[in-house]
PDB file of N, CA and C in Angstrom:
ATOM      1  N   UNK A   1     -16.208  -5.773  -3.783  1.00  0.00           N
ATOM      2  CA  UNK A   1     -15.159  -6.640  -3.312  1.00  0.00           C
ATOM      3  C   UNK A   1     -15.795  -7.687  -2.401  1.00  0.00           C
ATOM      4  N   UNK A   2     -15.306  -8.998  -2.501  1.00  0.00           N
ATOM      5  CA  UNK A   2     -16.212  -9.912  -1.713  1.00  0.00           C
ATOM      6  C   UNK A   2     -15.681  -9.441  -0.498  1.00  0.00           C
ATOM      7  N   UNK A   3     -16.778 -10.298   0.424  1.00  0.00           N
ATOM      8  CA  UNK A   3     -16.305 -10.298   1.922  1.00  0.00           C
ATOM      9  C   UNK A   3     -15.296 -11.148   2.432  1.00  0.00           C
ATOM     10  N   UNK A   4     -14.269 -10.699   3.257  1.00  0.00           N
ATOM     11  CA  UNK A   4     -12.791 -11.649   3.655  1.00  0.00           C
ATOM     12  C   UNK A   4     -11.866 -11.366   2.807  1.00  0.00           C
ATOM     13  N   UNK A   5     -12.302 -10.693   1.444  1.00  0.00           N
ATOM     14  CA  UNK A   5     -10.897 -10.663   0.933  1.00  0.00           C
ATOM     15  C   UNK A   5      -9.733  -8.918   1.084  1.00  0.00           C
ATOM     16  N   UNK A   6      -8.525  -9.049   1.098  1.00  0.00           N
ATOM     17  CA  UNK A   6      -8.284  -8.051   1.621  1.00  0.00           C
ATOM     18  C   UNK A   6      -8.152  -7.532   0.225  1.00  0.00           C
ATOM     19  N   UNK A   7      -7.189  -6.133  -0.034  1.00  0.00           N
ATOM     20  CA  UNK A   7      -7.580  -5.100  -1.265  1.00  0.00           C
ATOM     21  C   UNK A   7      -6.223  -5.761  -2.253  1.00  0.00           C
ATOM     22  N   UNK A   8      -5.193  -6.348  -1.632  1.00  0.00           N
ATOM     23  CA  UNK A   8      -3.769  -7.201  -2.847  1.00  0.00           C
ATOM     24  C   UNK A   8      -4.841  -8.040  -3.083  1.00  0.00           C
ATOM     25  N   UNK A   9      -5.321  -9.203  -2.169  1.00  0.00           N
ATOM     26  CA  UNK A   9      -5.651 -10.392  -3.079  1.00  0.00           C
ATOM     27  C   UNK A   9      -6.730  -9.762  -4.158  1.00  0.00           C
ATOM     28  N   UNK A  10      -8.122  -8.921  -3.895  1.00  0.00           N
ATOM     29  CA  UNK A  10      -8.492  -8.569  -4.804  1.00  0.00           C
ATOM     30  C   UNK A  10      -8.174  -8.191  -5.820  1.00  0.00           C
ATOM     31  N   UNK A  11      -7.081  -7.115  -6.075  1.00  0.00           N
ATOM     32  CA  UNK A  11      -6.447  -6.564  -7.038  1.00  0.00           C
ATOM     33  C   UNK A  11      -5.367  -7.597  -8.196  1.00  0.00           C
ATOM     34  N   UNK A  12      -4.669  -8.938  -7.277  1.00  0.00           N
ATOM     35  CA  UNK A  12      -4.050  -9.442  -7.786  1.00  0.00           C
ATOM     36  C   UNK A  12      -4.840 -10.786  -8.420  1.00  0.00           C
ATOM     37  N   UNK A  13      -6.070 -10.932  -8.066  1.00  0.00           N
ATOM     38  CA  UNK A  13      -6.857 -11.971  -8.550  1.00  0.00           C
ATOM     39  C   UNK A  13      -7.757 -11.559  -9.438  1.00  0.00           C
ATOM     40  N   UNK A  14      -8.352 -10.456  -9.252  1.00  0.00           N
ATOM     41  CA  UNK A  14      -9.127  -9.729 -10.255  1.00  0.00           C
ATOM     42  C   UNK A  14      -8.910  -8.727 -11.234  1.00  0.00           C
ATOM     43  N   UNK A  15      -7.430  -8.552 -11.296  1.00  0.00           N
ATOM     44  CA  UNK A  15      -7.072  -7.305 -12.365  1.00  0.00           C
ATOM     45  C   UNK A  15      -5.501  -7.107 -12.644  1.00  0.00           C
ATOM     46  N   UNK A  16      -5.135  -8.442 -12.391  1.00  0.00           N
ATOM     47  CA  UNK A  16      -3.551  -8.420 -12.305  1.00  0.00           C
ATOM     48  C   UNK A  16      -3.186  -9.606 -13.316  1.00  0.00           C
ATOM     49  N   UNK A  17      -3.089  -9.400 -14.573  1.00  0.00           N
ATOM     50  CA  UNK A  17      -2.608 -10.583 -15.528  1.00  0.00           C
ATOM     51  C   UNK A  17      -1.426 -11.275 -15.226  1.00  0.00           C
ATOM     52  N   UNK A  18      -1.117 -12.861 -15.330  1.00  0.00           N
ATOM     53  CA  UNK A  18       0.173 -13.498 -14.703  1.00  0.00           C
ATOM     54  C   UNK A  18       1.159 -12.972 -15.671  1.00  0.00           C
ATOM     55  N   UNK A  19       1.090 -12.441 -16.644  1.00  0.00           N
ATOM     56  CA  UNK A  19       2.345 -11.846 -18.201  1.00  0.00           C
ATOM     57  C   UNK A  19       2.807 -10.106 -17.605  1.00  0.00           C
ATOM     58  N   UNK A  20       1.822  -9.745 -16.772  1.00  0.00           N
ATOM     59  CA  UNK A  20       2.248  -8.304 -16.292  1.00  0.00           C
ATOM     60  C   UNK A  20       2.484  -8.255 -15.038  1.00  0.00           C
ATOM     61  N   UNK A  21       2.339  -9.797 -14.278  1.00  0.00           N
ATOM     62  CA  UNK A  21       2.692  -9.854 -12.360  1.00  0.00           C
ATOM     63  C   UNK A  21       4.573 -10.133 -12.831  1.00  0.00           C
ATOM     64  N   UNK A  22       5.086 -11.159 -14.149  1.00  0.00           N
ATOM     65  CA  UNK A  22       6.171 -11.315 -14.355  1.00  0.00           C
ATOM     66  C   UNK A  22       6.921 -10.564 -14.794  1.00  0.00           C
ATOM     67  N   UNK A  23       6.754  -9.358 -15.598  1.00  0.00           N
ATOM     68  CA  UNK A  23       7.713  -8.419 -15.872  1.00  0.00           C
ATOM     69  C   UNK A  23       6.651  -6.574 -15.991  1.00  0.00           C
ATOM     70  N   UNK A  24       6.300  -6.276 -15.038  1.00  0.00           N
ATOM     71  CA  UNK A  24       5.284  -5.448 -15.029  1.00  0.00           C
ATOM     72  C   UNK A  24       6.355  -3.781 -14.976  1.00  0.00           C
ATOM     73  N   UNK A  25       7.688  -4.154 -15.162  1.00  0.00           N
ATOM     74  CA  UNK A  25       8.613  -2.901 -14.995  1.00  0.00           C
ATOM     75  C   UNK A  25       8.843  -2.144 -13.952  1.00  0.00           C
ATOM     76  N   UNK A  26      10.212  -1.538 -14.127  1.00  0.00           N
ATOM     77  CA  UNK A  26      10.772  -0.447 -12.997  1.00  0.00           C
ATOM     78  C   UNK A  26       9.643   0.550 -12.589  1.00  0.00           C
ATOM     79  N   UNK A  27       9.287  -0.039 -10.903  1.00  0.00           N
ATOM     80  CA  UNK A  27       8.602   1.130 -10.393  1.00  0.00           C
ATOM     81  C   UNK A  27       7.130   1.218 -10.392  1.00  0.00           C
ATOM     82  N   UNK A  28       6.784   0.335 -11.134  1.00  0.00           N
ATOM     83  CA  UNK A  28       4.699   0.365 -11.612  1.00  0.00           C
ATOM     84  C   UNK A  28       4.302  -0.522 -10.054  1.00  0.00           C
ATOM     85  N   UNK A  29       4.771  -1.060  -9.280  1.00  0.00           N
ATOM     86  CA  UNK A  29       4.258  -1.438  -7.965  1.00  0.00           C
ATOM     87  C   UNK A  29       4.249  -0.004  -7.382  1.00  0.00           C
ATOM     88  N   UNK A  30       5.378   0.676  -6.870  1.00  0.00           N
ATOM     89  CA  UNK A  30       5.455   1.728  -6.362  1.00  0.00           C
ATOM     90  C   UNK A  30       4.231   2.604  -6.866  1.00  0.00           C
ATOM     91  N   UNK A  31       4.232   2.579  -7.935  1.00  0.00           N
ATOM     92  CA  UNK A  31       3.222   3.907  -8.610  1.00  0.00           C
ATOM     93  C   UNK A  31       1.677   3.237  -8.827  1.00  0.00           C
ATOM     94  N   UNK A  32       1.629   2.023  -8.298  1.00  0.00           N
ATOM     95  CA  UNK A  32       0.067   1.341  -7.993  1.00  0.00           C
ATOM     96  C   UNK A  32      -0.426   1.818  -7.020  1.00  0.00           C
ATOM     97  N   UNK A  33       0.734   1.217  -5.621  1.00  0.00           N
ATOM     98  CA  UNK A  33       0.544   2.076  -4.240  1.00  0.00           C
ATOM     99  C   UNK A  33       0.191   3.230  -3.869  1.00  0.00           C
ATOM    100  N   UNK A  34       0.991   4.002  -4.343  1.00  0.00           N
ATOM    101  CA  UNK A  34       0.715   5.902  -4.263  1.00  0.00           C
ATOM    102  C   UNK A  34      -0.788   6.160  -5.006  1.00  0.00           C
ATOM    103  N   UNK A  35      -0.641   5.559  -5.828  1.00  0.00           N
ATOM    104  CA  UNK A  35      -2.118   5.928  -6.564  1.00  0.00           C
ATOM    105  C   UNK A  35      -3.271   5.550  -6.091  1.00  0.00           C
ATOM    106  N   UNK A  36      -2.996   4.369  -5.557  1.00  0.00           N
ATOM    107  CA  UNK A  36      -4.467   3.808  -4.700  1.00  0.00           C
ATOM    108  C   UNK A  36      -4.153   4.324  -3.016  1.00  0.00           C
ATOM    109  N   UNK A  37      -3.557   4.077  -2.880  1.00  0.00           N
ATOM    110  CA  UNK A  37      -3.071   5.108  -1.421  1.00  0.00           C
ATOM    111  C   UNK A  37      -3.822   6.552  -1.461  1.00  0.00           C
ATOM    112  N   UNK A  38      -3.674   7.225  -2.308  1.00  0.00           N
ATOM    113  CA  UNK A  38      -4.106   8.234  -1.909  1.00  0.00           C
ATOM    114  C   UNK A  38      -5.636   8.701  -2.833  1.00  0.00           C
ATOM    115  N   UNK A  39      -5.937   7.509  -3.578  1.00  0.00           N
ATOM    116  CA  UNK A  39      -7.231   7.308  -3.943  1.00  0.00           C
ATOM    117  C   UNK A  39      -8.051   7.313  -2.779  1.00  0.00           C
ATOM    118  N   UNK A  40      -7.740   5.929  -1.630  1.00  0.00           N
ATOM    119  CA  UNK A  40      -8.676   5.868  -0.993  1.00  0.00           C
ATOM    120  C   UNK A  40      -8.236   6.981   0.501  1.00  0.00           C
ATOM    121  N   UNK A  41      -7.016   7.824   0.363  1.00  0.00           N
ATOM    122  CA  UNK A  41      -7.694   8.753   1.733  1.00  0.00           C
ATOM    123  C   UNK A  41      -8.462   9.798   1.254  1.00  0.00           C
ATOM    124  N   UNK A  42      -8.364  10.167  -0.075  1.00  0.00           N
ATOM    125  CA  UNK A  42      -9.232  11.060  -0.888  1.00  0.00           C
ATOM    126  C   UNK A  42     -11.060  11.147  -0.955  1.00  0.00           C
ATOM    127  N   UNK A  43     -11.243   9.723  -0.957  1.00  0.00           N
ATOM    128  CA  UNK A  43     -12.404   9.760  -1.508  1.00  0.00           C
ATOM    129  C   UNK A  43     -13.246   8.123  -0.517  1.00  0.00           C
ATOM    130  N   UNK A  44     -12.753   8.175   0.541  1.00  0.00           N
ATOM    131  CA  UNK A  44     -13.259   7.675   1.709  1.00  0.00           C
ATOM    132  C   UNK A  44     -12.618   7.683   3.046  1.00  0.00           C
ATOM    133  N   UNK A  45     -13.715   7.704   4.137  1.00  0.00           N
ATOM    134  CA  UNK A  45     -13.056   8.160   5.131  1.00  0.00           C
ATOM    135  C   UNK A  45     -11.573   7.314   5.817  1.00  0.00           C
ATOM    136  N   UNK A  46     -11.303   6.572   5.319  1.00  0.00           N
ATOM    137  CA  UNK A  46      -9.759   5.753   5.787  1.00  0.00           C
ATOM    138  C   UNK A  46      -8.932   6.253   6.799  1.00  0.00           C
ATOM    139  N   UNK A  47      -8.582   5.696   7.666  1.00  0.00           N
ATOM    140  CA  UNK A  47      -6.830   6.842   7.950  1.00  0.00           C
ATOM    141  C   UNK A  47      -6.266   5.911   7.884  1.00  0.00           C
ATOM    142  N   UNK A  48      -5.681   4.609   7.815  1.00  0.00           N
ATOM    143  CA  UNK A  48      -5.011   3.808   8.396  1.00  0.00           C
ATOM    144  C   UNK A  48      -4.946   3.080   6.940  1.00  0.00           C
ATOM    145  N   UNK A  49      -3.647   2.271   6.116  1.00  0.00           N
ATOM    146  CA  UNK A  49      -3.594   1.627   5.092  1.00  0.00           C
ATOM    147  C   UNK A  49      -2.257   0.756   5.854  1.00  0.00           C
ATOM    148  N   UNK A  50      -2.762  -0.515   5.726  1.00  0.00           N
ATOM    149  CA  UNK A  50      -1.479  -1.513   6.009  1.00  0.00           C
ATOM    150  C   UNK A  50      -1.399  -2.171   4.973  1.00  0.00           C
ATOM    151  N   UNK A  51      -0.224  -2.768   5.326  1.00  0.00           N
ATOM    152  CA  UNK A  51       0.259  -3.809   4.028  1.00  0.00           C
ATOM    153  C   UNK A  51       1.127  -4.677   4.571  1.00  0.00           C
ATOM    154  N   UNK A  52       0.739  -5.854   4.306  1.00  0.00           N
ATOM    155  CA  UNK A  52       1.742  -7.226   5.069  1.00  0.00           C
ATOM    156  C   UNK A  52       2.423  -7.698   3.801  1.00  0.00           C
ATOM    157  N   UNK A  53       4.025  -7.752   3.618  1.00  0.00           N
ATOM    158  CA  UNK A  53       4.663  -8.694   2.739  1.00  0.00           C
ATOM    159  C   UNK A  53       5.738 -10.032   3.744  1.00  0.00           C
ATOM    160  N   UNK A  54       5.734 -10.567   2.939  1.00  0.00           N
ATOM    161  CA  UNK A  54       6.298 -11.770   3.302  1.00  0.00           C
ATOM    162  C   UNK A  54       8.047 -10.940   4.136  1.00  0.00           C
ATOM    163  N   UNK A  55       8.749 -11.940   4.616  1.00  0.00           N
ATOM    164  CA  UNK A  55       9.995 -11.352   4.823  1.00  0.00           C
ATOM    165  C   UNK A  55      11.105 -10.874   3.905  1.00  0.00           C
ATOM    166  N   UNK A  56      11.290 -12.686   2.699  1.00  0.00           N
ATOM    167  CA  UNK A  56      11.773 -12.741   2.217  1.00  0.00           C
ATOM    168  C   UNK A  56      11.241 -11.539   0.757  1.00  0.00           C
ATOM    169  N   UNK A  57      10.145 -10.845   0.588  1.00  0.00           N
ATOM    170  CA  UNK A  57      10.138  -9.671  -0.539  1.00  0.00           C
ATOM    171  C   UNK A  57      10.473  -8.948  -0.117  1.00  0.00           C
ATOM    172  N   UNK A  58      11.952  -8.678  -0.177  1.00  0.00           N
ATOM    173  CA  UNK A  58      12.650  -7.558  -0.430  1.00  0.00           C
ATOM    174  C   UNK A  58      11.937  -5.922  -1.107  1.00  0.00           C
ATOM    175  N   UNK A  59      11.895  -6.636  -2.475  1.00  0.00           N
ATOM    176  CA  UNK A  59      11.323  -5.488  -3.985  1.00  0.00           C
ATOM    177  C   UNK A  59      10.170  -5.288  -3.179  1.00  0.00           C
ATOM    178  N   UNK A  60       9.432  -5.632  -2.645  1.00  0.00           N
ATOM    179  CA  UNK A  60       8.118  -5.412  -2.446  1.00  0.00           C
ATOM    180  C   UNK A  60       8.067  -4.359  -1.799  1.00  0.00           C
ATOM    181  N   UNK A  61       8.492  -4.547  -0.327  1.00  0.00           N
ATOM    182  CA  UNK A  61       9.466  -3.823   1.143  1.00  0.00           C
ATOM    183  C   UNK A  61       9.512  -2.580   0.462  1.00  0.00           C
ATOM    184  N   UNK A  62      10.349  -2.308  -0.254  1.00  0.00           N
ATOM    185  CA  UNK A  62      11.004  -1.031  -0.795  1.00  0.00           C
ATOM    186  C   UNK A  62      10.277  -0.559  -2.080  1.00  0.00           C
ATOM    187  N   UNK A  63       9.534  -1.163  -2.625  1.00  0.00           N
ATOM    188  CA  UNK A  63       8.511  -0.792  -3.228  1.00  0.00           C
ATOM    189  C   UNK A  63       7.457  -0.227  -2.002  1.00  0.00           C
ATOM    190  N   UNK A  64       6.852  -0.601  -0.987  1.00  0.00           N
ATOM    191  CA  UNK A  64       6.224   0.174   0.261  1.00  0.00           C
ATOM    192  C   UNK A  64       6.514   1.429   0.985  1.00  0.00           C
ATOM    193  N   UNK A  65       8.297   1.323   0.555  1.00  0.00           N
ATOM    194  CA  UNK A  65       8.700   2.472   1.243  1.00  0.00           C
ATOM    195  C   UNK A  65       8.997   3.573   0.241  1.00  0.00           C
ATOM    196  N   UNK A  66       8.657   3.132  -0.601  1.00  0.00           N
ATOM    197  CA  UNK A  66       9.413   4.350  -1.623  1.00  0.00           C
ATOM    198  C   UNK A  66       7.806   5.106  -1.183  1.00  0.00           C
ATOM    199  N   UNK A  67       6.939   4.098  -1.328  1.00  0.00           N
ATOM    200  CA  UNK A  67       5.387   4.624  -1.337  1.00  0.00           C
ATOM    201  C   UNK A  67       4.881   5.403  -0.374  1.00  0.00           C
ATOM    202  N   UNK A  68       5.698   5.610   0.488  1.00  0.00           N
ATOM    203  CA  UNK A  68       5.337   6.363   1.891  1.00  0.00           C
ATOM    204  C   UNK A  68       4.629   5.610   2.569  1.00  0.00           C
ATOM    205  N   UNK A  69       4.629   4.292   2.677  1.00  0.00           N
ATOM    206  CA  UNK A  69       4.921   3.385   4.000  1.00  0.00           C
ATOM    207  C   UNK A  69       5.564   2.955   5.308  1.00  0.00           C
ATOM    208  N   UNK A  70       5.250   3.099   5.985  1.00  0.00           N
ATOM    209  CA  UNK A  70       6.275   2.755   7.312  1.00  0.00           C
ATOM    210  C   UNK A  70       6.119   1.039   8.011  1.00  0.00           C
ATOM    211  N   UNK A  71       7.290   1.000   7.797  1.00  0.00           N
ATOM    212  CA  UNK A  71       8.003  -0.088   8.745  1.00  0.00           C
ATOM    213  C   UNK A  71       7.488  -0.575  10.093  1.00  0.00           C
ATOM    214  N   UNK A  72       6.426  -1.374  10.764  1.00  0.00           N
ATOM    215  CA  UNK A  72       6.003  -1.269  11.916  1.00  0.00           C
ATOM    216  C   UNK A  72       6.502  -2.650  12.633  1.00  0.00           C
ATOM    217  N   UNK A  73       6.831  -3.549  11.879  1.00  0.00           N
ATOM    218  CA  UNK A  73       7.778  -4.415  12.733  1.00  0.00           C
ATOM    219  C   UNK A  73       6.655  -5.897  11.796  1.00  0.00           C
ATOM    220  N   UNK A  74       7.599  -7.136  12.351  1.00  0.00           N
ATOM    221  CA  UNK A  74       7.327  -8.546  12.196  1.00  0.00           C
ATOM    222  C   UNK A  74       6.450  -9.078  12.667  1.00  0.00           C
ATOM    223  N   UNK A  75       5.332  -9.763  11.879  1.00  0.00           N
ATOM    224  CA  UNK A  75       4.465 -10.874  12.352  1.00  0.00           C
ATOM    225  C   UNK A  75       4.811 -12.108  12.389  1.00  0.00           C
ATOM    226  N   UNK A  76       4.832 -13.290  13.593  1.00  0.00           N
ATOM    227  CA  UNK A  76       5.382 -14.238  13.643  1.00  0.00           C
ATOM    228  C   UNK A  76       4.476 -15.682  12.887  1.00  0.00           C
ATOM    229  N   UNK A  77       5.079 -16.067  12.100  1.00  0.00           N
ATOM    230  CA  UNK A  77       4.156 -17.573  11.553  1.00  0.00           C
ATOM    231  C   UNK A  77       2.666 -16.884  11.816  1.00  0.00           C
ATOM    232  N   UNK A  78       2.262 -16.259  10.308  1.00  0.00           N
ATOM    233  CA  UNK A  78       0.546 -15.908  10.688  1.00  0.00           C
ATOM    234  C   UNK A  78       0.397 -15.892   9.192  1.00  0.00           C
ATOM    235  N   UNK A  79       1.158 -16.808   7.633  1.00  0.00           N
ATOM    236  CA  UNK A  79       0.350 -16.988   6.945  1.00  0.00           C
ATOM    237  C   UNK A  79       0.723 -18.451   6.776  1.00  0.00           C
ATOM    238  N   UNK A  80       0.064 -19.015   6.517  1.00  0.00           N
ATOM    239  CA  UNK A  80       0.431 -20.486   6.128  1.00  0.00           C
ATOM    240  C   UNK A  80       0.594 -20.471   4.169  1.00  0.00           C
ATOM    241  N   UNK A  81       1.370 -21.266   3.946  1.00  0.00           N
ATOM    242  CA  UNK A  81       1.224 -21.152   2.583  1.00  0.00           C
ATOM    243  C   UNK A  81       2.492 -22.351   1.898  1.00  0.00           C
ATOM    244  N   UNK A  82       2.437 -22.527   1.447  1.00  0.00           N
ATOM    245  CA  UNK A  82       3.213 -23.885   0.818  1.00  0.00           C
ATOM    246  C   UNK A  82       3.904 -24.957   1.742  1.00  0.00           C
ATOM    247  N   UNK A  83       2.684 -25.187   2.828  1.00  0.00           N
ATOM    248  CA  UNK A  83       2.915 -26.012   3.730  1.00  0.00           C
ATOM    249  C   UNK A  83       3.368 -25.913   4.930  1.00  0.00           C
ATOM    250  N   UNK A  84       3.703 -24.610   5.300  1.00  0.00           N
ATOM    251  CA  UNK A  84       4.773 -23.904   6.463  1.00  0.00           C
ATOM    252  C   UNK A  84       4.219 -22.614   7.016  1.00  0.00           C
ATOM    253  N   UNK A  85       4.328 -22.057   7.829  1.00  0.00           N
ATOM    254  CA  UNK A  85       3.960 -21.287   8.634  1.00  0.00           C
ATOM    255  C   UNK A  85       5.000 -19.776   8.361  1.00  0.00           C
ATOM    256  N   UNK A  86       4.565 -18.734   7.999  1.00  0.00           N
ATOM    257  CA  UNK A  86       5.559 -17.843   7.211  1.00  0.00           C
ATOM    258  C   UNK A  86       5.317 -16.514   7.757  1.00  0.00           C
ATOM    259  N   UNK A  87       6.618 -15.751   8.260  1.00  0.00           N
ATOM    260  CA  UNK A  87       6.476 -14.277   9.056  1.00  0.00           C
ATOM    261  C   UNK A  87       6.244 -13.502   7.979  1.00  0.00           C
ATOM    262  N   UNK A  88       5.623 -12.131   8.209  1.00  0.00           N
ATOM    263  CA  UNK A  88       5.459 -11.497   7.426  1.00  0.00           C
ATOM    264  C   UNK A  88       5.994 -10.100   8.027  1.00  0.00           C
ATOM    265  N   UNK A  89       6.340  -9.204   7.231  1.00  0.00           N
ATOM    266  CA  UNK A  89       6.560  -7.948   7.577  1.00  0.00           C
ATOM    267  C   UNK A  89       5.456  -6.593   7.532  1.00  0.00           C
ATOM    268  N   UNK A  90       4.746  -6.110   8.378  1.00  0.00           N
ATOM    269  CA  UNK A  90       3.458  -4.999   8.546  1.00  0.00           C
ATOM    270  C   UNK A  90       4.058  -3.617   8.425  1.00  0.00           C
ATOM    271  N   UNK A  91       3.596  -3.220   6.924  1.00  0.00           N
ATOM    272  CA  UNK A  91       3.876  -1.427   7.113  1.00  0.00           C
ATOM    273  C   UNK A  91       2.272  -1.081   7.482  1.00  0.00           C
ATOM    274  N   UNK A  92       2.541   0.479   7.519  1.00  0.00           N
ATOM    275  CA  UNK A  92       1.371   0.745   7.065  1.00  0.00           C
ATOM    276  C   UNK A  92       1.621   2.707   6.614  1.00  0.00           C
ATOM    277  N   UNK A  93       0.881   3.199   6.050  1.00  0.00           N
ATOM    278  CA  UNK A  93       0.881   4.753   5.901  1.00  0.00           C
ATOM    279  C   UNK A  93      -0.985   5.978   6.833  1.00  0.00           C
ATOM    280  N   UNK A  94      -0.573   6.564   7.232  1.00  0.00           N
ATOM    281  CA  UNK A  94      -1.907   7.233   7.600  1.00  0.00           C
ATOM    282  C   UNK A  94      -2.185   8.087   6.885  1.00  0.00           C
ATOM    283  N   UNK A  95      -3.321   8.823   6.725  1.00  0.00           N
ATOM    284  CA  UNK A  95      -3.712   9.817   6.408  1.00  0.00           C
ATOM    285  C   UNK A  95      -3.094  10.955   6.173  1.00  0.00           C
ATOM    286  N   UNK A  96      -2.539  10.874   7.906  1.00  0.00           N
ATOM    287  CA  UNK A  96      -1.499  12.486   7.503  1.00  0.00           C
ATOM    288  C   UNK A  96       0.040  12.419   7.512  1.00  0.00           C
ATOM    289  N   UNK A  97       0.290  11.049   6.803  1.00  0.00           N
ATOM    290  CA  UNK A  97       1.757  11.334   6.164  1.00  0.00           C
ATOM    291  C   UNK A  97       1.721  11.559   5.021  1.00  0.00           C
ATOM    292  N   UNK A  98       0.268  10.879   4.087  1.00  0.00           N
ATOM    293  CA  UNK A  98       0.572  11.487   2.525  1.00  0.00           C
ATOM    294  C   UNK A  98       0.393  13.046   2.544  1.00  0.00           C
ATOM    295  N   UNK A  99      -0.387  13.388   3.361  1.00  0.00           N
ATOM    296  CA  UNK A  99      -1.032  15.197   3.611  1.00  0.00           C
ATOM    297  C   UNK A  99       0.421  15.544   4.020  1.00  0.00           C
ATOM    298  N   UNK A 100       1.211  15.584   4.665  1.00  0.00           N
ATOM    299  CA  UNK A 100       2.278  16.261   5.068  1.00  0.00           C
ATOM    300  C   UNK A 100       3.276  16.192   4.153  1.00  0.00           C
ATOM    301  N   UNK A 101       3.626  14.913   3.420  1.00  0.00           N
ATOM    302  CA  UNK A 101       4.420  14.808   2.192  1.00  0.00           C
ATOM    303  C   UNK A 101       3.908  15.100   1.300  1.00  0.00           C
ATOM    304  N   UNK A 102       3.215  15.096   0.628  1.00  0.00           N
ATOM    305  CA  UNK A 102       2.909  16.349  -0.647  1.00  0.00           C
ATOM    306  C   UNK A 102       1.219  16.846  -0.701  1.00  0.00           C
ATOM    307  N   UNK A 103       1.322  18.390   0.060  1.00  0.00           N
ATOM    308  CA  UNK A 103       0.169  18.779  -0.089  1.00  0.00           C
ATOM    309  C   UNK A 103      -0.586  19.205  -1.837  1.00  0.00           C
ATOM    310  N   UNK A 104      -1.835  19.093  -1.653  1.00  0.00           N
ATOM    311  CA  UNK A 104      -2.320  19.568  -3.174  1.00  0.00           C
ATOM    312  C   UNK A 104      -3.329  20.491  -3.013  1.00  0.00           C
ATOM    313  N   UNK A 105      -3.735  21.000  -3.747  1.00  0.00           N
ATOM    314  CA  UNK A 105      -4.725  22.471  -3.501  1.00  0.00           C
ATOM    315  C   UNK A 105      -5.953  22.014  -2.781  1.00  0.00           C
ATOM    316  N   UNK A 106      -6.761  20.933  -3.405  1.00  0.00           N
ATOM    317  CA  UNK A 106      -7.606  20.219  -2.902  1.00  0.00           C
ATOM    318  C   UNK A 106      -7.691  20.019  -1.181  1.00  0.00           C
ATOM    319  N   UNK A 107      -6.640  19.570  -0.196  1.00  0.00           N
ATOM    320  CA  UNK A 107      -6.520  19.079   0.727  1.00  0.00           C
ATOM    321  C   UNK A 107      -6.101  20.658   1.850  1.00  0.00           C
ATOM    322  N   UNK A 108      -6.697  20.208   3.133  1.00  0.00           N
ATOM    323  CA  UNK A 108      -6.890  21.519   4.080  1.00  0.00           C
ATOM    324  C   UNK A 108      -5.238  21.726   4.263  1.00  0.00           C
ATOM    325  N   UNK A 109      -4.533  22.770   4.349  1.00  0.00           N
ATOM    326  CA  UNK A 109      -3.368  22.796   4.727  1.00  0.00           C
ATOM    327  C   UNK A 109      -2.562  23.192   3.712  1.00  0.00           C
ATOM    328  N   UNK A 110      -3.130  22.916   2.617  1.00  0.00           N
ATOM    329  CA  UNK A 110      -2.006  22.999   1.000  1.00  0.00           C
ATOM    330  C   UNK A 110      -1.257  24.382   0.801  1.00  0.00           C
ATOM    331  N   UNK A 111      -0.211  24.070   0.424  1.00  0.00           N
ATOM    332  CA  UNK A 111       0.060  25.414  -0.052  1.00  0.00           C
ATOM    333  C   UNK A 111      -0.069  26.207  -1.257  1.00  0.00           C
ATOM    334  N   UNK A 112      -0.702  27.231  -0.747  1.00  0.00           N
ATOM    335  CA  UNK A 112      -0.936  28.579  -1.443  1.00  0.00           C
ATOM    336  C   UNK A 112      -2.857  28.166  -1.632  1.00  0.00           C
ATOM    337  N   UNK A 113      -3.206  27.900  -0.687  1.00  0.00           N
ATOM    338  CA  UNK A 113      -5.013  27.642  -0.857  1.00  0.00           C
ATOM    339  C   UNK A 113      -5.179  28.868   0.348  1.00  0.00           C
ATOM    340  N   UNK A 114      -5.994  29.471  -0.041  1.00  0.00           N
ATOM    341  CA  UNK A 114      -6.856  30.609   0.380  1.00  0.00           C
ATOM    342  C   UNK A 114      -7.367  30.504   2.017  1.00  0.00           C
ATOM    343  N   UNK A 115      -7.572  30.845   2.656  1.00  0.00           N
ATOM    344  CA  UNK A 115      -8.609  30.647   3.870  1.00  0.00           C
ATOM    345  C   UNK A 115      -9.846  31.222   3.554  1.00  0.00           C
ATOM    346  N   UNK A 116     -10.852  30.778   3.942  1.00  0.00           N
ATOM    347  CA  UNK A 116     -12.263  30.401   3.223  1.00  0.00           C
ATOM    348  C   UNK A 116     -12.700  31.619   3.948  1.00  0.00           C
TER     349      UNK A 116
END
């Protein structure tokens, strides 16, 4: 991934066709999130995943929250973009809300995993 870019623009510039950003179906944002969400607390040390959407994306918003995102409040005029200065809304998810919402055998804590 180059340097400066964050992990949407990568994903949406490098692997996101404009015929599947326009009708990509019920729910495949949601099920991008969860999947790379818990890709990267899996398989690098992460705790912390944010995500800034604009105000006005609604779908997006609730596409975040279905994802086990949280709501952390408004950024004021901090992207510029079609000439104007534009708030954005900051979730983010940690480490141990996907671990607490659905454990898997793999992960310390799971249920029905053995003590070593």
């Amino acid at each position: 991934m180059a340097e400066g870019r964050d992990l949407a623009e990568f994903l949406l510039l490098e692997h996101w066709s404009p015929a599947a950003a326009r009708s990509p179906g019920p729910g495949i944002g949601t099920q991008a999130q969860r999947l790379l969400t818990r890709y990267l607390f899996a398989h690098t040390p992460v705790v912390r995943v944010e995500a800034d959407t604009e105000t006005g994306n609604l779908a997006e918003q609730r596409a975040l929250e279905r994802s086990g995102f949280t709501r952390e409040g408004v950024l004021r005029s901090v992207v510029f973009r079609d000439g104007q200065w534009r708030d954005v809304v900051r979730y983010s998810v940690l480490r141990d809300d996907i671990a607490s919402a659905s454990p898997t055998s793999d992960q310390p804590g799971a249920r029905g995993r053995q003590p070593a």
